[in-house]
Protein backbone atom coordinates (compact mmCIF):
# COMPACT_ATOMS: atom_id res chain seq x y z
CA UNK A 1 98.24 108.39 105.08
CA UNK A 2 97.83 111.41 102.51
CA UNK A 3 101.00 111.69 99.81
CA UNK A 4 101.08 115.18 101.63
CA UNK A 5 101.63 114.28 104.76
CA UNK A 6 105.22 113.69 103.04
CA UNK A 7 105.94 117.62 102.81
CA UNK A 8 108.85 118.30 105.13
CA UNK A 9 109.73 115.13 105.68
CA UNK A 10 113.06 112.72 103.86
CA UNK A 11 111.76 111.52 100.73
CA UNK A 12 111.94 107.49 99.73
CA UNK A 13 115.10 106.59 98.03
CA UNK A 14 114.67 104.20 95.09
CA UNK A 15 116.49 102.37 92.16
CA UNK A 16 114.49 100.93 89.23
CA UNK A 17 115.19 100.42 85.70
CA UNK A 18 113.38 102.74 83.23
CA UNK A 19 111.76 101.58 79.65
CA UNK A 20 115.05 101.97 78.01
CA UNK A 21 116.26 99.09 80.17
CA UNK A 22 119.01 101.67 82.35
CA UNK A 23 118.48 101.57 85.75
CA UNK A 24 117.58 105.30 87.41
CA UNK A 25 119.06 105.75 90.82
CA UNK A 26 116.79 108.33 92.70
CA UNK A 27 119.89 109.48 94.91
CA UNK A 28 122.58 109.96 92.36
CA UNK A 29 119.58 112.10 90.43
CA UNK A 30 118.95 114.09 92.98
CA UNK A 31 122.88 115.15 93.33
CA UNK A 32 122.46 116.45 89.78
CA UNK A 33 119.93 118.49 90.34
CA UNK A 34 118.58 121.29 92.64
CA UNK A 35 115.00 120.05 92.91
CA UNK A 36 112.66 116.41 91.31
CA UNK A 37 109.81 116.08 90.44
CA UNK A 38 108.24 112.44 91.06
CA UNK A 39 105.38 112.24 89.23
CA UNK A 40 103.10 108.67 89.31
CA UNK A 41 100.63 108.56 86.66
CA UNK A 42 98.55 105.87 84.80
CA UNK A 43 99.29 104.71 81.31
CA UNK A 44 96.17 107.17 80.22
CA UNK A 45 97.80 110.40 81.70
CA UNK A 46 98.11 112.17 78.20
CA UNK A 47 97.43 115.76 80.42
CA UNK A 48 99.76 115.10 83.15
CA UNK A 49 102.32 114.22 80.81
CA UNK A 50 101.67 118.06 78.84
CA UNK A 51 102.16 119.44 82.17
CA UNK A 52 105.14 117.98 83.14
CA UNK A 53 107.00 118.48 79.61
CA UNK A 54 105.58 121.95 80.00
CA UNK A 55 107.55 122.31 83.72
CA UNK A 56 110.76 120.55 81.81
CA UNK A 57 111.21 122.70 79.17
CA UNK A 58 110.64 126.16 81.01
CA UNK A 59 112.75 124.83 84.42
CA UNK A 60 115.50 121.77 83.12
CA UNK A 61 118.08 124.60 82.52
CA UNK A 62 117.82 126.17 86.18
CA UNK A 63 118.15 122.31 87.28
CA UNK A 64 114.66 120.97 87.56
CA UNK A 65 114.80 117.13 86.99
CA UNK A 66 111.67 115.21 86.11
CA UNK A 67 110.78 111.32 86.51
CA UNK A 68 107.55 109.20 85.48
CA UNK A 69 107.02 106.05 87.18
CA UNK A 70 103.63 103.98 85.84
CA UNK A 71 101.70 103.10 88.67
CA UNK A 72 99.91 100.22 86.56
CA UNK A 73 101.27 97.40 87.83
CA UNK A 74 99.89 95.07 84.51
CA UNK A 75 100.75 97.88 81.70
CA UNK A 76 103.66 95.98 79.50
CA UNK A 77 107.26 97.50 79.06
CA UNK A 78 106.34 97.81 75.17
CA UNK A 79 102.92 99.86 75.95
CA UNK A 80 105.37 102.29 77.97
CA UNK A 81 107.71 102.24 75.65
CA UNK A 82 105.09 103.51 72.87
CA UNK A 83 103.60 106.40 75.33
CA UNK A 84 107.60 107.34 75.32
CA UNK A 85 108.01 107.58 71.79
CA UNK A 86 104.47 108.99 70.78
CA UNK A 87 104.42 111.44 73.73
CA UNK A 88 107.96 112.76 73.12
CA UNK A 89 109.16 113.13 76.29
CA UNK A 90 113.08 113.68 77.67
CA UNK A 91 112.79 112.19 81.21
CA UNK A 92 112.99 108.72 82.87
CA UNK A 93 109.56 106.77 82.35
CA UNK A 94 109.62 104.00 85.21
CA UNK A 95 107.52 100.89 86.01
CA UNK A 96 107.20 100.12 89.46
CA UNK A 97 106.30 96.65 88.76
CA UNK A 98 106.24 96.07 92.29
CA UNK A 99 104.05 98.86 93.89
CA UNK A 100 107.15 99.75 96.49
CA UNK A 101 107.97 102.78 95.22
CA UNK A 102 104.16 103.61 95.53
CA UNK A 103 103.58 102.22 98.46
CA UNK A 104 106.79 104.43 99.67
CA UNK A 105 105.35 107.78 98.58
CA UNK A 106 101.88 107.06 100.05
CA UNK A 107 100.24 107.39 97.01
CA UNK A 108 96.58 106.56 96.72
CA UNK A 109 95.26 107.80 93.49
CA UNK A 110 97.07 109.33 90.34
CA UNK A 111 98.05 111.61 89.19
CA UNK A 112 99.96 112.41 92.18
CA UNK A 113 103.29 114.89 91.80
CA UNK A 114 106.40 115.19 94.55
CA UNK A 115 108.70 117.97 94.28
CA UNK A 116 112.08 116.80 95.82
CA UNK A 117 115.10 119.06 96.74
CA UNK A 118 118.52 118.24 96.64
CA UNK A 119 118.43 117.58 100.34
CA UNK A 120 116.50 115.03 99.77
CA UNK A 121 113.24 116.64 101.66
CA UNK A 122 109.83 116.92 100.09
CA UNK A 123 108.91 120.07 99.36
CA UNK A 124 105.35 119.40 97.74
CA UNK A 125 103.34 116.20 97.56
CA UNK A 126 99.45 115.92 96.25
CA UNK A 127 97.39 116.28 92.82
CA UNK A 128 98.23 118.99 90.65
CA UNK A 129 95.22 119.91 88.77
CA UNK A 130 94.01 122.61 91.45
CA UNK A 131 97.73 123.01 92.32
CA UNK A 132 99.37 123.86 89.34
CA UNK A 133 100.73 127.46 89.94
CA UNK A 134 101.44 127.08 93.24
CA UNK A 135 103.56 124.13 92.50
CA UNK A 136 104.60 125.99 89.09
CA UNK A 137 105.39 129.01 91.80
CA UNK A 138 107.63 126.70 94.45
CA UNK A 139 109.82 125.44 91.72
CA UNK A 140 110.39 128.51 90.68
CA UNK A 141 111.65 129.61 93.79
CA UNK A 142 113.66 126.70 94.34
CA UNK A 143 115.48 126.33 91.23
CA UNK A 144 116.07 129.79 91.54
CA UNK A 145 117.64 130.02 95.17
């Protein structure tokens, strides 16, 4: 199944605890804010990460929320913990140790993005790189509504 096949549908709830040891509950985030953005990368995703710090800074005061969960199952909590701190980034940095959260999204390859609403229902789902204003354009338009 394609991550997009997602779009329009309820997206996965999940709770997992982040590289600062808190745990981040997907459904209480999502209260807080008018629209997610689920982003599962590999520990090597220096670009993706530039993107989505980009999308933070110019939407996180019109209620954009952004998470990172590390879809390498063998990458140690200390490696993470170093991309964190070197890459300088504000929002939750997950490992799904497990692969469920994956395996809920349908994801196959990464980078793959999800853009979440506060309703819960997936508004985008797929790779960004030949995406990136039209994604950039629908969170506009939701965080704006």
């Amino acid at each position: 199944m394609e991550s997009n096949s997602l779009i329009g549908q309820y997206s996965p709830d999940f709770e997992i605890p982040t590289t600062t040891g808190e745990v981040y509950h997907f459904g209480s985030e999502l209260k807080r804010h008018k629209l997610i953005v689920v982003s599962f990368i590999h520990q090597d995703s220096h670009s993706m990460i530039v993107y989505l710090k980009n999308l933070y800074d110019q939407f996180k005061d019109q209620g954009l929320g952004i998470v990172v969960i590390n879809a390498d199952t063998g990458v140690s909590l200390d490696t993470m913990k170093e991309l964190k701190q070197s890459e300088n980034f504000d929002f939750p940095y997950i490992r799904d140790t497990t692969g469920d959260v994956v395996k809920s999204f349908n994801v196959d390859e990464m980078p793959t993005v999800f853009a979440i609403d506060h309703q819960f229902v997936v508004r985008y789902g797929g790779k960004v790189e030949a995406n990136e204003t039209e994604l950039q354009t629908m969170i506009a338009e939701l965080v704006n509504a």
